[in-house]
Protein backbone atom coordinates (compact mmCIF):
# COMPACT_ATOMS: atom_id res chain seq x y z
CA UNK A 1 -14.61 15.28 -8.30
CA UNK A 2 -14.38 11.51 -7.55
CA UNK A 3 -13.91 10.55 -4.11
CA UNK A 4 -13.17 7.07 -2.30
CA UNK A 5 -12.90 6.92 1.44
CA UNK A 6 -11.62 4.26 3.08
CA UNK A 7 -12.27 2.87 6.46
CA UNK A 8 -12.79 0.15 8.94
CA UNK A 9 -8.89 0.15 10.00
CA UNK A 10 -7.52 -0.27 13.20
CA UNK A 11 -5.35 -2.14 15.74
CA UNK A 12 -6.26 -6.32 16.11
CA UNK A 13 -3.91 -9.04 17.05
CA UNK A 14 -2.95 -11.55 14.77
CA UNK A 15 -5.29 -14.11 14.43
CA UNK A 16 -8.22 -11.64 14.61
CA UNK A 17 -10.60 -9.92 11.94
CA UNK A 18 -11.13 -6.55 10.30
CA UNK A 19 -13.42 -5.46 7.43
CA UNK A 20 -12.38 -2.40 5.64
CA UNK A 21 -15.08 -0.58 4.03
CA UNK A 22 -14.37 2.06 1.00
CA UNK A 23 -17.47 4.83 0.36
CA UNK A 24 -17.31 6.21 -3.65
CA UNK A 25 -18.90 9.29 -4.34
CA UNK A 26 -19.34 11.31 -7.63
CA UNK A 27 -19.40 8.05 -9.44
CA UNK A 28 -20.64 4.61 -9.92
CA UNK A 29 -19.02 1.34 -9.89
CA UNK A 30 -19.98 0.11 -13.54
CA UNK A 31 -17.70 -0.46 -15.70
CA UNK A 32 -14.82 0.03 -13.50
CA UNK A 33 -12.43 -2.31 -11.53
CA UNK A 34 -12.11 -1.31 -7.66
CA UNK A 35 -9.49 -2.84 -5.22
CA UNK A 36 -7.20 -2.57 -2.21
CA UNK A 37 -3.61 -1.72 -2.46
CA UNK A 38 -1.61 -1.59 0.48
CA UNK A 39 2.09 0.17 1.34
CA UNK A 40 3.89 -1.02 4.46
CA UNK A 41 7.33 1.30 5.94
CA UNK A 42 9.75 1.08 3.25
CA UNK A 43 7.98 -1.23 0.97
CA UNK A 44 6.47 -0.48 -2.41
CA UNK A 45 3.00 -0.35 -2.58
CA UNK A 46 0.72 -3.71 -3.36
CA UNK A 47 -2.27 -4.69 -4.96
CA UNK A 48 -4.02 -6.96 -2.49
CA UNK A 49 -7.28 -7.80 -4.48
CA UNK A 50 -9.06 -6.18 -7.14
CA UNK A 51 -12.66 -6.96 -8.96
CA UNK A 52 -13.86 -5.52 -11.94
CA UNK A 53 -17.26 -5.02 -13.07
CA UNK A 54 -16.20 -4.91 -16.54
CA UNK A 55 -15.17 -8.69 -17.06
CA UNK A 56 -16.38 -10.11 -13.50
CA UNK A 57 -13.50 -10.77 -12.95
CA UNK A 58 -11.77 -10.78 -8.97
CA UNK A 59 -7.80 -10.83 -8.44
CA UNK A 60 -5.73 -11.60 -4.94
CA UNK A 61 -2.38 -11.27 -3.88
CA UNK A 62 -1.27 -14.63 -3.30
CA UNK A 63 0.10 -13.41 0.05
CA UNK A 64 -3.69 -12.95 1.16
CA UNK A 65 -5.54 -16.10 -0.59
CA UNK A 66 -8.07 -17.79 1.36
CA UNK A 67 -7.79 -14.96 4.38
CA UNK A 68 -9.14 -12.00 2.46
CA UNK A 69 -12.49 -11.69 0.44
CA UNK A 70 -13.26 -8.74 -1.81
CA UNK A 71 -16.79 -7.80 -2.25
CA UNK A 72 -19.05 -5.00 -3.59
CA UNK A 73 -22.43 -3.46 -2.98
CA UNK A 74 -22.84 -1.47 -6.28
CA UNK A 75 -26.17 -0.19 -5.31
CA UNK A 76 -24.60 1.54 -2.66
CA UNK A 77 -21.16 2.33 -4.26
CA UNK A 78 -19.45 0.67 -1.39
CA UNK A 79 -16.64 -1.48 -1.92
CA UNK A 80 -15.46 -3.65 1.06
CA UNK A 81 -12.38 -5.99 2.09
CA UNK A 82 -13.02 -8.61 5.17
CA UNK A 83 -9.59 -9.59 6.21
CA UNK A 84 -9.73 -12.79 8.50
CA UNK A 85 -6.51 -14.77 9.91
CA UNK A 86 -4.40 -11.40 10.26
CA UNK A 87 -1.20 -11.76 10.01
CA UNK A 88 1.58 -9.11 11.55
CA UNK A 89 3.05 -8.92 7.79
CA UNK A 90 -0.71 -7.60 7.07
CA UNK A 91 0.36 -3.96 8.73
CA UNK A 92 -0.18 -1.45 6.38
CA UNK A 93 -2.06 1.29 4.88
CA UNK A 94 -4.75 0.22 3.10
CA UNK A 95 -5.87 2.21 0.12
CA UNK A 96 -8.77 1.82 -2.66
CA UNK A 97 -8.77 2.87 -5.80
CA UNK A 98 -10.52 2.60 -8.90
CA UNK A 99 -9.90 2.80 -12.25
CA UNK A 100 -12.35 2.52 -15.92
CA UNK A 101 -12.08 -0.49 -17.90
CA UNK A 102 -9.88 -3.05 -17.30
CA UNK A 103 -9.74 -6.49 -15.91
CA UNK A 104 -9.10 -6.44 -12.28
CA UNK A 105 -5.70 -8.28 -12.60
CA UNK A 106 -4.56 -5.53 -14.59
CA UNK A 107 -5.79 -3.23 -11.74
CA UNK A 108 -3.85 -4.84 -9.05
CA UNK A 109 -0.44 -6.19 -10.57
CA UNK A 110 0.23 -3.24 -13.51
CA UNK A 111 -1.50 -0.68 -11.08
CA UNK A 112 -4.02 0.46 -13.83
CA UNK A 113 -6.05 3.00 -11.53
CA UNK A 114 -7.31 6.34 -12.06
CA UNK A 115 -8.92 7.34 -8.83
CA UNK A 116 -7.40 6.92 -5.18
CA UNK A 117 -9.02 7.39 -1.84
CA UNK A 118 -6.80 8.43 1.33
CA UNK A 119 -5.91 5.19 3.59
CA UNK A 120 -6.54 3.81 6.64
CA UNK A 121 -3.93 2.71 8.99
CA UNK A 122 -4.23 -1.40 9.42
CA UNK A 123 -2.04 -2.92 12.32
CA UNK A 124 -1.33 -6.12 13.49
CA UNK A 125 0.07 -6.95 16.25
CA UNK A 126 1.89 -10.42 17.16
């Protein structure tokens, strides 16, 4: 059974810095895109940036542009988020997810995911 686990949340104040780390087990990270998705109280849920190892291809929410880099360490199946400038609009669960094939704006605005990993709780206070 796949499995993502994501971590690395916690409390910061805006301004401040967190890196998120998400472990994948059971597969690898070929040929799939991998991202962060995030759901804040009574919002829908968001793609926040995706890559994809299938067209190279890396994806942000506009809201987090130039304050959030996605990267990956395939060798170790690790896929990680360093969120800088924090915002309190940033609270939110953070998820990652993964999903076989497609380009990694398709992962993150059409939500084209197979697997998802259980969250960790991101908040930001002001």
């Amino acid at each position: 059974e796949v499995q993502l686990q994501a971590s690395g949340g916690g409390l910061v104040q805006a301004g401040g810095s967190l890196r998120l780390s998400c472990a994948a087990s059971r597969f690898t990270f070929d040929d799939y895109a991998i991202g962060w998705f995030r759901q804040a109280p009574g919002k829908e849920r968001e793609g926040v940036s995706c890559i994809s190892n299938s067209d190279g291809s890396r994806y942000y929410a506009d809201s987090v542009k130039g304050r959030f880099t996605i990267s990956s360490d395939n060798a170790k199946n690790t896929l990680y988020l360093q969120m800088n400038s924090l915002k309190p609009e940033d609270t939110a669960v953070y998820y990652c997810a993964a999903g076989l094939g497609i380009s990694s704006k398709y992962a993150c605005v059409y939500n084209g995911m197979d697997y998802w990993g259980k969250g960790t709780q991101v908040t930001v206070s002001s």
